[in-house]
C-alpha atoms as a PDB file:
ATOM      1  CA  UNK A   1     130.227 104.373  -8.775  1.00  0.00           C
ATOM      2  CA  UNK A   2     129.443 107.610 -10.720  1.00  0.00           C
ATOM      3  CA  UNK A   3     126.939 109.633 -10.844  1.00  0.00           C
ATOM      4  CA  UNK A   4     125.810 112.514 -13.364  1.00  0.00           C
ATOM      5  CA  UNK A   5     124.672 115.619 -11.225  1.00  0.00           C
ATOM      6  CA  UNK A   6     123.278 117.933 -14.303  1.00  0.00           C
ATOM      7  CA  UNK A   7     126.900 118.376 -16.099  1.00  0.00           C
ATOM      8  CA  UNK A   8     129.339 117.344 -13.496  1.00  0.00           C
ATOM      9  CA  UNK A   9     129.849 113.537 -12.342  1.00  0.00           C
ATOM     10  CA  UNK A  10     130.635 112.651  -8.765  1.00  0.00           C
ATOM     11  CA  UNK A  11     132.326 109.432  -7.272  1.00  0.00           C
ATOM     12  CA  UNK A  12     130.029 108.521  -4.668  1.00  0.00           C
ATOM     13  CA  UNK A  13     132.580 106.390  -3.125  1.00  0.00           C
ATOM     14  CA  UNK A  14     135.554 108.569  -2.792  1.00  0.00           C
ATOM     15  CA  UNK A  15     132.959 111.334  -1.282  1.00  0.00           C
ATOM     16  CA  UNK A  16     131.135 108.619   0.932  1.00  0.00           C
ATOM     17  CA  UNK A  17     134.616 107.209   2.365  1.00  0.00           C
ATOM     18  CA  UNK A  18     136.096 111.107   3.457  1.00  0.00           C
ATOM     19  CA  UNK A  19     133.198 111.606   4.842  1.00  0.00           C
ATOM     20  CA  UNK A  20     133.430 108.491   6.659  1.00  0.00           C
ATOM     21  CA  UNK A  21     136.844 109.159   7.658  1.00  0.00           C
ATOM     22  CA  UNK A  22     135.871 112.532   9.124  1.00  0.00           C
ATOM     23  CA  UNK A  23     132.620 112.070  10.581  1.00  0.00           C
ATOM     24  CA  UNK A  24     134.788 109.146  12.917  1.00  0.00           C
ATOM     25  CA  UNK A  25     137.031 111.415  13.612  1.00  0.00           C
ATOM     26  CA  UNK A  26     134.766 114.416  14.477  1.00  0.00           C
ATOM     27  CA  UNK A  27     132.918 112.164  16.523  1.00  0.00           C
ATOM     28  CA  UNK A  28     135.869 110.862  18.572  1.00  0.00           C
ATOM     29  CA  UNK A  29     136.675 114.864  19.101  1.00  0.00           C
ATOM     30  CA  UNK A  30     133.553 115.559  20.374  1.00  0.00           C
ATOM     31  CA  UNK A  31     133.048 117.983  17.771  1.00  0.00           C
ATOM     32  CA  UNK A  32     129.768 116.264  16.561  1.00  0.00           C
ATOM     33  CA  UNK A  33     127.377 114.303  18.345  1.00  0.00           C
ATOM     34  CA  UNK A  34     128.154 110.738  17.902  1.00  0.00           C
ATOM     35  CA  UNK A  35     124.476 109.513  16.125  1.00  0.00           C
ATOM     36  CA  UNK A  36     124.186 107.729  13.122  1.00  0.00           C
ATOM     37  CA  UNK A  37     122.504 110.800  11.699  1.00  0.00           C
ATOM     38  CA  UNK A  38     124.623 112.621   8.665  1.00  0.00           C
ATOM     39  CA  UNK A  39     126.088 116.211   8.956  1.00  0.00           C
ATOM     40  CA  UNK A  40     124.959 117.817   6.189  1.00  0.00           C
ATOM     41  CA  UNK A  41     127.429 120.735   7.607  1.00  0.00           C
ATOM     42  CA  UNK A  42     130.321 118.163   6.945  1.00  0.00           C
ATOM     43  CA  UNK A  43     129.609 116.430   3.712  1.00  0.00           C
ATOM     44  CA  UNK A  44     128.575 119.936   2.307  1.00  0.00           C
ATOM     45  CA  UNK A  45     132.061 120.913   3.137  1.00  0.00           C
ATOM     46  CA  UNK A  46     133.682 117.696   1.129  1.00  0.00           C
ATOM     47  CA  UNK A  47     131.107 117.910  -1.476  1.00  0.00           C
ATOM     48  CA  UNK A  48     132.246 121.324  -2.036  1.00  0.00           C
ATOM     49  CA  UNK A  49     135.957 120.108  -2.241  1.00  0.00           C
ATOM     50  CA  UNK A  50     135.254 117.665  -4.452  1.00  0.00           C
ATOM     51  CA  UNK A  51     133.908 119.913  -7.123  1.00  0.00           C
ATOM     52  CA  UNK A  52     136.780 122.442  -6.801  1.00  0.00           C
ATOM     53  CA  UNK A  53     138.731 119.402  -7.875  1.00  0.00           C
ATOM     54  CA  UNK A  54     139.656 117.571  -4.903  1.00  0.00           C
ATOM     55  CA  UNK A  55     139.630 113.694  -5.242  1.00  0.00           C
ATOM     56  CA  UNK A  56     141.634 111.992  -3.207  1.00  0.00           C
ATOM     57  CA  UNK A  57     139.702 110.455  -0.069  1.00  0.00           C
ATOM     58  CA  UNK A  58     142.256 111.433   2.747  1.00  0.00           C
ATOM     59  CA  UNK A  59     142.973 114.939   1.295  1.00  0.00           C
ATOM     60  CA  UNK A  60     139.216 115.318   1.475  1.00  0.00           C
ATOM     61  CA  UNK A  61     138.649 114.334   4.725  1.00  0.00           C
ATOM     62  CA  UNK A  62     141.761 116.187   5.702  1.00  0.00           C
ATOM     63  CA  UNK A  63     140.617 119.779   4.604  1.00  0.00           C
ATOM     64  CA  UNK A  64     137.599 118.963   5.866  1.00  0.00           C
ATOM     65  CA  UNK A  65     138.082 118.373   9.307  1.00  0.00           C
ATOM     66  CA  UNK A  66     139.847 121.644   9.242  1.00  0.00           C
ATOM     67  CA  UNK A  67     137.521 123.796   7.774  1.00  0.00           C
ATOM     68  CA  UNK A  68     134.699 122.426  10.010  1.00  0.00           C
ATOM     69  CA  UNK A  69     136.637 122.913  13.210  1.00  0.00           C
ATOM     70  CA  UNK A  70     137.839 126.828  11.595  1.00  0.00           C
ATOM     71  CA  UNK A  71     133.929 127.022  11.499  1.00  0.00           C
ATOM     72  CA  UNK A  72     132.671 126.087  14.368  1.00  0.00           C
ATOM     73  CA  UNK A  73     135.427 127.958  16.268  1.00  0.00           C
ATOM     74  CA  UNK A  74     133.913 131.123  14.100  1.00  0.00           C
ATOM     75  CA  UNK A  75     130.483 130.267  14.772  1.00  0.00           C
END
């Protein structure tokens, strides 16, 4: 499914399923606590990917899961 945010579209579904993919692993880590409750810290991270042009669910989750565990080691 699409949807129109102002000018750009988004595919809900390829954003919902990296996030999905790492969230479960995150939460297998330990490296978020394992609720039902969304991190915005992560999906801000994959939304972010998404509009630089990343699309493909895996890749997404992927670079994610790195740049959340680069900043939390930071933080």
């Amino acid at each position: 499914m699409l949807v129109e945010r102002g000018l750009q579209v988004m595919n809900v579904e390829a954003v919902g399923e990296a996030y999905a993919i790492a969230s479960n692993y995150l939460r297998r880590t330990g490296a978020i606590a394992d609720t039902s409750a969304t991190n915005e810290r992560l999906l801000g991270i994959i939304v972010q990917l998404f509009q630089r042009g990343e699309y493909n669910r895996i890749r997404l989750a992927n670079r994610a899961i790195a740049r959340f565990e680069v900043e939390t080691l930071i933080a």
